[in-house]
Protein backbone atom coordinates (compact mmCIF):
# COMPACT_ATOMS: atom_id res chain seq x y z
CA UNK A 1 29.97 -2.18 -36.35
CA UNK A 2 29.98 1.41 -34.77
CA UNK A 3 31.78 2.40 -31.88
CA UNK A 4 29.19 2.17 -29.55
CA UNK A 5 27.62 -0.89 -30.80
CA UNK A 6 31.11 -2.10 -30.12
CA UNK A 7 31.13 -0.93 -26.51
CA UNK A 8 27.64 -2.57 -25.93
CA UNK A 9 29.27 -5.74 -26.87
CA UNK A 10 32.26 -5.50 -24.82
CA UNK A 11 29.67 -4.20 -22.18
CA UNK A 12 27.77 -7.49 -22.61
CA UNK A 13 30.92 -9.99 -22.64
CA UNK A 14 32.29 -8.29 -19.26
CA UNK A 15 28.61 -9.28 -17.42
CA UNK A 16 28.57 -12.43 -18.50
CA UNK A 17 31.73 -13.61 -17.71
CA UNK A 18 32.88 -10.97 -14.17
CA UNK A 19 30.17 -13.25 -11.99
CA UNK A 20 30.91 -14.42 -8.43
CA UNK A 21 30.84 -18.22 -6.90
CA UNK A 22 29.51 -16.89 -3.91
CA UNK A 23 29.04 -13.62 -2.48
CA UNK A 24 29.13 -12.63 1.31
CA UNK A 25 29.22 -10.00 3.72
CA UNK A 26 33.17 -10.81 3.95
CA UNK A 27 33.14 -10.42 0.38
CA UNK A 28 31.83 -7.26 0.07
CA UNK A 29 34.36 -6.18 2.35
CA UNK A 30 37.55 -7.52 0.69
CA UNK A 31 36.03 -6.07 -2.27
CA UNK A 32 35.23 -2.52 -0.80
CA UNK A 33 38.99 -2.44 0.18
CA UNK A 34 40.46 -3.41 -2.84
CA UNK A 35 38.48 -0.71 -4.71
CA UNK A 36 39.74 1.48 -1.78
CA UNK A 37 43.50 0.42 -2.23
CA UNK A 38 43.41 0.93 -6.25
CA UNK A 39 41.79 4.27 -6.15
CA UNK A 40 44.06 5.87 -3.41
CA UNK A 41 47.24 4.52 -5.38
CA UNK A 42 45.76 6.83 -8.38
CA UNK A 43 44.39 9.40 -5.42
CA UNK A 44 41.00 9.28 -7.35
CA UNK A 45 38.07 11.28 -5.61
CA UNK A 46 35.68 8.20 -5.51
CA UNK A 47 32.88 7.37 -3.55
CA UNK A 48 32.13 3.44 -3.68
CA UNK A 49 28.94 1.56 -2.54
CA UNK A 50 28.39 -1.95 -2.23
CA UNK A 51 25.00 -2.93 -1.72
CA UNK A 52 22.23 -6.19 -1.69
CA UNK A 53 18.92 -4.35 -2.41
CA UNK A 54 18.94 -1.90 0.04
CA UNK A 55 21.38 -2.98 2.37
CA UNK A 56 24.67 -1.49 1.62
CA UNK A 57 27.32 -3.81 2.67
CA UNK A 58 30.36 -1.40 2.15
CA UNK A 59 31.19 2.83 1.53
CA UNK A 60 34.04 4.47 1.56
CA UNK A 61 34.35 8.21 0.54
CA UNK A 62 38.27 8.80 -0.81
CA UNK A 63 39.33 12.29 -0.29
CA UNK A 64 38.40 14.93 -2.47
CA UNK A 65 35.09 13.25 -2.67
CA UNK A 66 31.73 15.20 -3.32
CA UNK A 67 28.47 15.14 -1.82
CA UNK A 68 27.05 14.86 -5.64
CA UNK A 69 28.47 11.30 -5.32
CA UNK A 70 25.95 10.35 -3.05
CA UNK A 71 23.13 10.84 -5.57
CA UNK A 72 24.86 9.17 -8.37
CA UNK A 73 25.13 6.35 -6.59
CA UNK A 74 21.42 5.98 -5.46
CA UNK A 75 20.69 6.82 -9.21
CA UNK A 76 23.29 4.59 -11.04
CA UNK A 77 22.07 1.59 -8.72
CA UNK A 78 18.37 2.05 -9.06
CA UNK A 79 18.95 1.76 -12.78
CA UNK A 80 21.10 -1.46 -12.07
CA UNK A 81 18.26 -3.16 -9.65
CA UNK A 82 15.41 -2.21 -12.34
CA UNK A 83 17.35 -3.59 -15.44
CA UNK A 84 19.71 -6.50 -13.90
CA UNK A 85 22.86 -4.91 -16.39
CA UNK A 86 24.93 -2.33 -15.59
CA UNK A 87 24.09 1.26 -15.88
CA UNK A 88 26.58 2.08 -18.22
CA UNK A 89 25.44 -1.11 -20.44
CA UNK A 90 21.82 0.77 -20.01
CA UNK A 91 23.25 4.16 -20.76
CA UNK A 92 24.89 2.72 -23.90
CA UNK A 93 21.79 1.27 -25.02
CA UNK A 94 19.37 4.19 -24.79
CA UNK A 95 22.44 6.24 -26.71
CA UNK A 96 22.09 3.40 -29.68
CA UNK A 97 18.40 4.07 -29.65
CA UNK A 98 19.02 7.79 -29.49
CA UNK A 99 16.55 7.71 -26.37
CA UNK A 100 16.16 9.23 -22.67
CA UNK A 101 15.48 7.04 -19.93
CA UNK A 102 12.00 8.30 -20.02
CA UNK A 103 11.76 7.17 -23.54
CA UNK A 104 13.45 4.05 -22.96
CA UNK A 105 11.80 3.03 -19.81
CA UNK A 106 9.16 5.64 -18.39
CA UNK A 107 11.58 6.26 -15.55
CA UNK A 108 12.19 9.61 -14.25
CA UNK A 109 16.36 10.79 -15.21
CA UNK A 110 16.07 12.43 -11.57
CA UNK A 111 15.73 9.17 -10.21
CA UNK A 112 17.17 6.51 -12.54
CA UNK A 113 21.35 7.72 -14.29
CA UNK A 114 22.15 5.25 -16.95
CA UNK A 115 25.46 6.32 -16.36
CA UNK A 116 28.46 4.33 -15.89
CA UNK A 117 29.49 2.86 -12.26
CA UNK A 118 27.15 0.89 -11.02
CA UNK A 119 27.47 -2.82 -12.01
CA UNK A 120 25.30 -5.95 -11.41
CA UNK A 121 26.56 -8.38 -8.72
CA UNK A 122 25.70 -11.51 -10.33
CA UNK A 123 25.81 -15.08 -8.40
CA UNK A 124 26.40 -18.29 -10.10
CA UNK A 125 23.34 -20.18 -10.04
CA UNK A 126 21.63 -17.41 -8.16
CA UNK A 127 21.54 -14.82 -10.43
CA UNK A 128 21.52 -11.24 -9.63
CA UNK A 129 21.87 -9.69 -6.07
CA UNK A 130 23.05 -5.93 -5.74
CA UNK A 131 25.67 -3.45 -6.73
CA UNK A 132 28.79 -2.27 -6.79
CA UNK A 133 29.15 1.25 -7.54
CA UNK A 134 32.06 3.58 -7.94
CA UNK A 135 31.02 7.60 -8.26
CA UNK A 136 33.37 10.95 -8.99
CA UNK A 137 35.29 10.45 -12.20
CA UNK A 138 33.59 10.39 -15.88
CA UNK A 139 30.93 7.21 -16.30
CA UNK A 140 33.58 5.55 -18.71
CA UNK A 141 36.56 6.18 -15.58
CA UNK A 142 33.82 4.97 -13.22
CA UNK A 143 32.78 1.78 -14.88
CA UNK A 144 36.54 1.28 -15.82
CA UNK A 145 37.61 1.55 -12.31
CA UNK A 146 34.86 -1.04 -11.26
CA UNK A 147 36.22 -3.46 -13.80
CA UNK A 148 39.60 -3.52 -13.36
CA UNK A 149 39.35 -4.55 -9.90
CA UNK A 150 36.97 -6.71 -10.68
CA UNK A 151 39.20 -8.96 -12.85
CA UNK A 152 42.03 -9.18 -10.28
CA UNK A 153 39.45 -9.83 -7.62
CA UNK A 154 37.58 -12.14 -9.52
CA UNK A 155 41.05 -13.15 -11.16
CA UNK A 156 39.14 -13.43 -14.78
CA UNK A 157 40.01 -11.97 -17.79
CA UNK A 158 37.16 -10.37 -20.38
């Protein structure tokens, strides 16, 4: 097994098992500021989005945050609400196929990044209902930052 086929597995295993019981407005919150909390303690120049389709529950621009952030984020989630996986998962993918995303997908790269940050909010016995989406460090600091929270929050292990 490769490298990145290992990634794309670990990718996989942290999907299928960092899913939520429920998931509310209040959720999004707590969430939102524990993402806040972590990144400060590491003074990380994040931007982080949490959104249900197009209604973004929760952002928070850390200082020494860019304005580039902005468009990651609308790019990382629209590749997370067209695939239902995260966009580093996606990214990974195309890179095992040695494709673009408008090889992989016919999607435009200047509107879709399959870059990691952006991962799928997934209900139990719901399914799949928005994002959460961290933007300013490299995709594999992004997604990692994402995750780790995730497991406390979530308190699950992958």
């Amino acid at each position: 097994m490769t490298e990145t086929e290992a990634l794309l597995a670990q990718l996989k295993k942290e999907e299928a098992v960092l899913t939520f019981e429920s998931f509310t407005n209040e959720t999004a919150l707590q969430l939102g500021a524990k993402l806040v909390e972590t990144a400060l303690e590491s003074k990380l120049p994040v931007t982080i989005d949490i959104s249900r389709g197009e209604l973004q529950l929760f952002r928070a621009a850390l200082p020494q945050a860019t304005k580039d952030a902005d468009s990651w984020i609308i790019r990382k989630n629209r590749v997370v609400n067209q695939f239902f996986q995260s966009s580093y998962l996606i990214g990974t993918r195309m890179k095992l196929l040695n494709m673009t995303m408008q090889e992989f997908a016919l999607l435009d790269p200047m509107h879709y990044a399959a870059n990691g940050g952006a991962f799928p909010i997934v209900v139990d016995n719901a399914g799949f209902i928005g994002t959460i989406t961290v933007a300013g460090l490299s995709e594999q600091e992004d997604h990692e930052l994402v995750i780790s929270v995730l497991k406390t929050f979530l308190n699950k292990e992958v």
